[in-house]
C-alpha atoms as a PDB file:
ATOM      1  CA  UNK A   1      93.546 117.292  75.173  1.00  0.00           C
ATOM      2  CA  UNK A   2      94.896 118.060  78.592  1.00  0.00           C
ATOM      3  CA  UNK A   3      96.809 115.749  80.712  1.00  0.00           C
ATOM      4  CA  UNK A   4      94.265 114.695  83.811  1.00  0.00           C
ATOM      5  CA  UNK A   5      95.913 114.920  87.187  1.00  0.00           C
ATOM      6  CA  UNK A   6      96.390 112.164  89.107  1.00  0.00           C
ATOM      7  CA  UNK A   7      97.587 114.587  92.470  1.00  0.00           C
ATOM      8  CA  UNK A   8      95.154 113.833  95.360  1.00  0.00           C
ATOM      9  CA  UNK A   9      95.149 116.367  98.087  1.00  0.00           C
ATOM     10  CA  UNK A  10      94.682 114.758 102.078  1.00  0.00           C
ATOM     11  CA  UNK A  11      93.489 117.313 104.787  1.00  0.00           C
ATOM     12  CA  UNK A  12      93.542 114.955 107.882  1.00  0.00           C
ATOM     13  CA  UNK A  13      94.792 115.855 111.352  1.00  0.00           C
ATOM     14  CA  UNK A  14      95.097 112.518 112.181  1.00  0.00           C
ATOM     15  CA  UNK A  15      98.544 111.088 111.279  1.00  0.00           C
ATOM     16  CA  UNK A  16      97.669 107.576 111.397  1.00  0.00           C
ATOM     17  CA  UNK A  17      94.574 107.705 109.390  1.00  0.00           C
ATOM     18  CA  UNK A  18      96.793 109.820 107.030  1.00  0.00           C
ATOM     19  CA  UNK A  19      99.488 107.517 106.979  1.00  0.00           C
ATOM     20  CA  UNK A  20      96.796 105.301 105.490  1.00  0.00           C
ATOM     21  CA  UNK A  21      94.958 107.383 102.881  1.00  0.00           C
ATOM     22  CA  UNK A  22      98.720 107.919 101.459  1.00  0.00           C
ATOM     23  CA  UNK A  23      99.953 104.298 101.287  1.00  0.00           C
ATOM     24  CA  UNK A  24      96.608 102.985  99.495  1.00  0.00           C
ATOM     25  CA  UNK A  25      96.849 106.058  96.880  1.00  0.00           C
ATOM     26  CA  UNK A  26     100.292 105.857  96.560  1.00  0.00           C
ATOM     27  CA  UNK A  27     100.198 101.922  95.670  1.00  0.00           C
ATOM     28  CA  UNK A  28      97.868 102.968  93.497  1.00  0.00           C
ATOM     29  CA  UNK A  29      99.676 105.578  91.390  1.00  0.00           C
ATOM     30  CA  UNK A  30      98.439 108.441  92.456  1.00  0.00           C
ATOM     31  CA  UNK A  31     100.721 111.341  94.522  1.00  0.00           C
ATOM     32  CA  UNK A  32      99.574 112.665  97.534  1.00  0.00           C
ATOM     33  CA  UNK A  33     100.529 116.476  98.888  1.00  0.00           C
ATOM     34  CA  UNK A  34      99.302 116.673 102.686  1.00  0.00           C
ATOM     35  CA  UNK A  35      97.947 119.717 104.071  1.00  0.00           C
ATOM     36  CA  UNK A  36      97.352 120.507 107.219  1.00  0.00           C
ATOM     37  CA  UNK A  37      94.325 123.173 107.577  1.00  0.00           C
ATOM     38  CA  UNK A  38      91.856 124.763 105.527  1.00  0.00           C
ATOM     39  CA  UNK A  39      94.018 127.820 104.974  1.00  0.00           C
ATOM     40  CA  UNK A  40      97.082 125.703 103.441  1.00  0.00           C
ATOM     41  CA  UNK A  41      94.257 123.954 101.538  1.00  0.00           C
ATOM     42  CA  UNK A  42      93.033 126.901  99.606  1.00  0.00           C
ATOM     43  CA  UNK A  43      96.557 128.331  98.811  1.00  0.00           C
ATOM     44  CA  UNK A  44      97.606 124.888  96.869  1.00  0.00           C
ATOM     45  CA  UNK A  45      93.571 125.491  95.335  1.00  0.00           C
ATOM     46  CA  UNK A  46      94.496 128.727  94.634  1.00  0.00           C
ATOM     47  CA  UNK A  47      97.647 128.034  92.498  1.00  0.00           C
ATOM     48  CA  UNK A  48      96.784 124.133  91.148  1.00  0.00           C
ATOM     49  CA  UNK A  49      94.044 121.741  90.001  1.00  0.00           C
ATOM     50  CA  UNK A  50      94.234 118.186  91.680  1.00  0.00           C
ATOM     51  CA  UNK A  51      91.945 115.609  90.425  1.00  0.00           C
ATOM     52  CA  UNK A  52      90.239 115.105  94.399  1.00  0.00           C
ATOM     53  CA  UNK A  53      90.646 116.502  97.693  1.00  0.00           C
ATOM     54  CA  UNK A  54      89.726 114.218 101.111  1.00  0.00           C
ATOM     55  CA  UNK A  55      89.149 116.134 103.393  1.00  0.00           C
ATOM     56  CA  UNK A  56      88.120 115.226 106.678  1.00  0.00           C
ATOM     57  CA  UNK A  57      84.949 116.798 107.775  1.00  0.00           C
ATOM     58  CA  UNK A  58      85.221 116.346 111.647  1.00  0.00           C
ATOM     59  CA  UNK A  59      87.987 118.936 111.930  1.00  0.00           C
ATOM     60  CA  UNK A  60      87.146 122.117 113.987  1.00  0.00           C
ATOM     61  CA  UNK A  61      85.909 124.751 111.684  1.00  0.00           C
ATOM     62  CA  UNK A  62      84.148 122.731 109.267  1.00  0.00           C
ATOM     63  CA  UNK A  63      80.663 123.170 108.420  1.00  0.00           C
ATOM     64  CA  UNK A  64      78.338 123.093 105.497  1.00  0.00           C
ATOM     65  CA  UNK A  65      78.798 126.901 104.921  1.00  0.00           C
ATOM     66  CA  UNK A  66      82.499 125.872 104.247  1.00  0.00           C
ATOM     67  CA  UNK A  67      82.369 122.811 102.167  1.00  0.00           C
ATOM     68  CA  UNK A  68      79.767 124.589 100.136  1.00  0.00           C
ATOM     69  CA  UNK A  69      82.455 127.611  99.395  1.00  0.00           C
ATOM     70  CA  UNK A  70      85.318 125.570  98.768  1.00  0.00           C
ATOM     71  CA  UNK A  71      83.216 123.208  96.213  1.00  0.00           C
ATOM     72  CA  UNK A  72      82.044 126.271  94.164  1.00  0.00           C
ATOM     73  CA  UNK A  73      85.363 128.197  94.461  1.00  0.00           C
ATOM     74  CA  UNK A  74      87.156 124.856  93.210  1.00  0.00           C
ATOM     75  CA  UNK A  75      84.425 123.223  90.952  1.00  0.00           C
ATOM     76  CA  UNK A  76      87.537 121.403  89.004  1.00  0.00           C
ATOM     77  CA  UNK A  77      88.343 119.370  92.357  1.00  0.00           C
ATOM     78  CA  UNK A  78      86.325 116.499  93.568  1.00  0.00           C
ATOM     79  CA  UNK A  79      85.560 116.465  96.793  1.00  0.00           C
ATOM     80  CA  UNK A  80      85.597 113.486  99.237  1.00  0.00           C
ATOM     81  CA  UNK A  81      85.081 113.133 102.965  1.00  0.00           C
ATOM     82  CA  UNK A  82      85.948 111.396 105.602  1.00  0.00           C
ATOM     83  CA  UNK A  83      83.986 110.617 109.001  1.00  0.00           C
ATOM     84  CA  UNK A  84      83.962 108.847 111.818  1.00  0.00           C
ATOM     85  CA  UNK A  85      80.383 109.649 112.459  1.00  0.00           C
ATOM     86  CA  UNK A  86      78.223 108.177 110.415  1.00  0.00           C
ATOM     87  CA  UNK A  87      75.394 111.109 110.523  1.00  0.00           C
ATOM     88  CA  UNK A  88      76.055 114.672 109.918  1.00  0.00           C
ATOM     89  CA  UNK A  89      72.551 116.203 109.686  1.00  0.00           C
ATOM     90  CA  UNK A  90      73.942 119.720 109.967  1.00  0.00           C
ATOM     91  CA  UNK A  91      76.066 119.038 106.592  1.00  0.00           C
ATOM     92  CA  UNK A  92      73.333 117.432 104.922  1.00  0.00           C
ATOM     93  CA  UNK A  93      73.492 120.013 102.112  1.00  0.00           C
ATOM     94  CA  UNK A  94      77.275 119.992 101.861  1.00  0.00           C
ATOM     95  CA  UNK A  95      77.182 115.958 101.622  1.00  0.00           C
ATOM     96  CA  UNK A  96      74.423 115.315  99.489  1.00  0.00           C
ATOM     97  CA  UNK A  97      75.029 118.162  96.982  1.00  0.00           C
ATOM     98  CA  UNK A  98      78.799 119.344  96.706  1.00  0.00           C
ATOM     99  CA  UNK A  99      80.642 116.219  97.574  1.00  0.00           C
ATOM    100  CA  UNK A 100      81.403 113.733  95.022  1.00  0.00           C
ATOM    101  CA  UNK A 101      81.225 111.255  98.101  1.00  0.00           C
ATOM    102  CA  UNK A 102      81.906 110.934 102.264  1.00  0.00           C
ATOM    103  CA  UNK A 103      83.315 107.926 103.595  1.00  0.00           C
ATOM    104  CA  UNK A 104      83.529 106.589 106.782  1.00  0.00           C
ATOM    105  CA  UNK A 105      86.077 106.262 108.889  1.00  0.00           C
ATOM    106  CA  UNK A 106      88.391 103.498 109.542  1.00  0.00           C
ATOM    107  CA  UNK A 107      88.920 103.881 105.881  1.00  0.00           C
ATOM    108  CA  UNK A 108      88.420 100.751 103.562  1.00  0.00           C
ATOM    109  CA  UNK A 109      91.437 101.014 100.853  1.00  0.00           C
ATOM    110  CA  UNK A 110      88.759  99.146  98.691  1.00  0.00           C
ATOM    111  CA  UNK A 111      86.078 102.109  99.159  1.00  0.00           C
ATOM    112  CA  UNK A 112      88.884 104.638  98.980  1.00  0.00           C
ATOM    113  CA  UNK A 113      90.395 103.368  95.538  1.00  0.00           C
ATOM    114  CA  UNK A 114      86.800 102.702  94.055  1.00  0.00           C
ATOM    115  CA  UNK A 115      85.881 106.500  94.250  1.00  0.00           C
ATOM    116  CA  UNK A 116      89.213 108.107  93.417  1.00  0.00           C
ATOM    117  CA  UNK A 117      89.340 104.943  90.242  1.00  0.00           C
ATOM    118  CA  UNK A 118      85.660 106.657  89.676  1.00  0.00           C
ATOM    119  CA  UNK A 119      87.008 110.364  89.623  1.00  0.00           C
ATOM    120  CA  UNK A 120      89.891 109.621  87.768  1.00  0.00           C
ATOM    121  CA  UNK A 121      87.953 107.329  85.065  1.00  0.00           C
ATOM    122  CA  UNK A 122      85.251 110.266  84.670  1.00  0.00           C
ATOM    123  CA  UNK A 123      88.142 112.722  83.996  1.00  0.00           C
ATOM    124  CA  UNK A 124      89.872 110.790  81.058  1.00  0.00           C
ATOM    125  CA  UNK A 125      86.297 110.678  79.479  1.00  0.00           C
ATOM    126  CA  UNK A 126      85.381 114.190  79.615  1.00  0.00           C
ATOM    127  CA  UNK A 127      88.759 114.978  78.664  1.00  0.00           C
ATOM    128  CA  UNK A 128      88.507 113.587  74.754  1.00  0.00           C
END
């Protein structure tokens, strides 16, 4: 039985809101590595396996085209993202079918823990 990760990957420009995601996982027990673009994203992807990546999906060069490649390319990652829109009708595809979930932003720690709790919980099941 393999050990499941409890590394959470944050891509979010925004160093408050990051500031945030890291303290609520952190208190949590979970380790956070930061990246800071899409590019630095898939090299980690290319060389580990966290259990979830948030990724914020209002950065520039996001679209559905994208989350839909890196959700197939990494299908052992979950995928989470974060908005501060609460509407993205050109990602409908992306959200509804290749995230595991998109929250909104500011971020509730309650919402935040709930879904990575969810991940993590699914993972030690599958895993026995």
């Amino acid at each position: 039985m393999k050990k499941a990760s409890k590394t959470i990957v944050i891509v979010e420009p925004d160093p408050e809101d990051l500031c945030v995601l890291c303290k609520i996982l952190i208190r949590e027990g979970f380790e956070t590595i930061k990246k800071g673009s899409l590019a630095e994203l898939t090299d980690f992807l290319d060389r580990s396996s966290p259990l979830a990546i948030i990724l914020d999906i209002d950065m520039v060069g996001i679209n559905n085209r994208k989350i839909r490649g890196l959700t197939l390319s990494y299908p052992e990652s979950n995928f989470l993202g974060i908005s501060t829109r609460w509407f993205h009708p050109d990602m409908k595809d992306a959200i509804c079918c290749h995230m595991y979930a998109c929250l909104r932003k500011p971020i509730d720690p309650n919402e935040v823990i709930y879904f990575i709790s969810s991940i993590y919980t699914d993972l030690l099941a599958t895993d026995k």
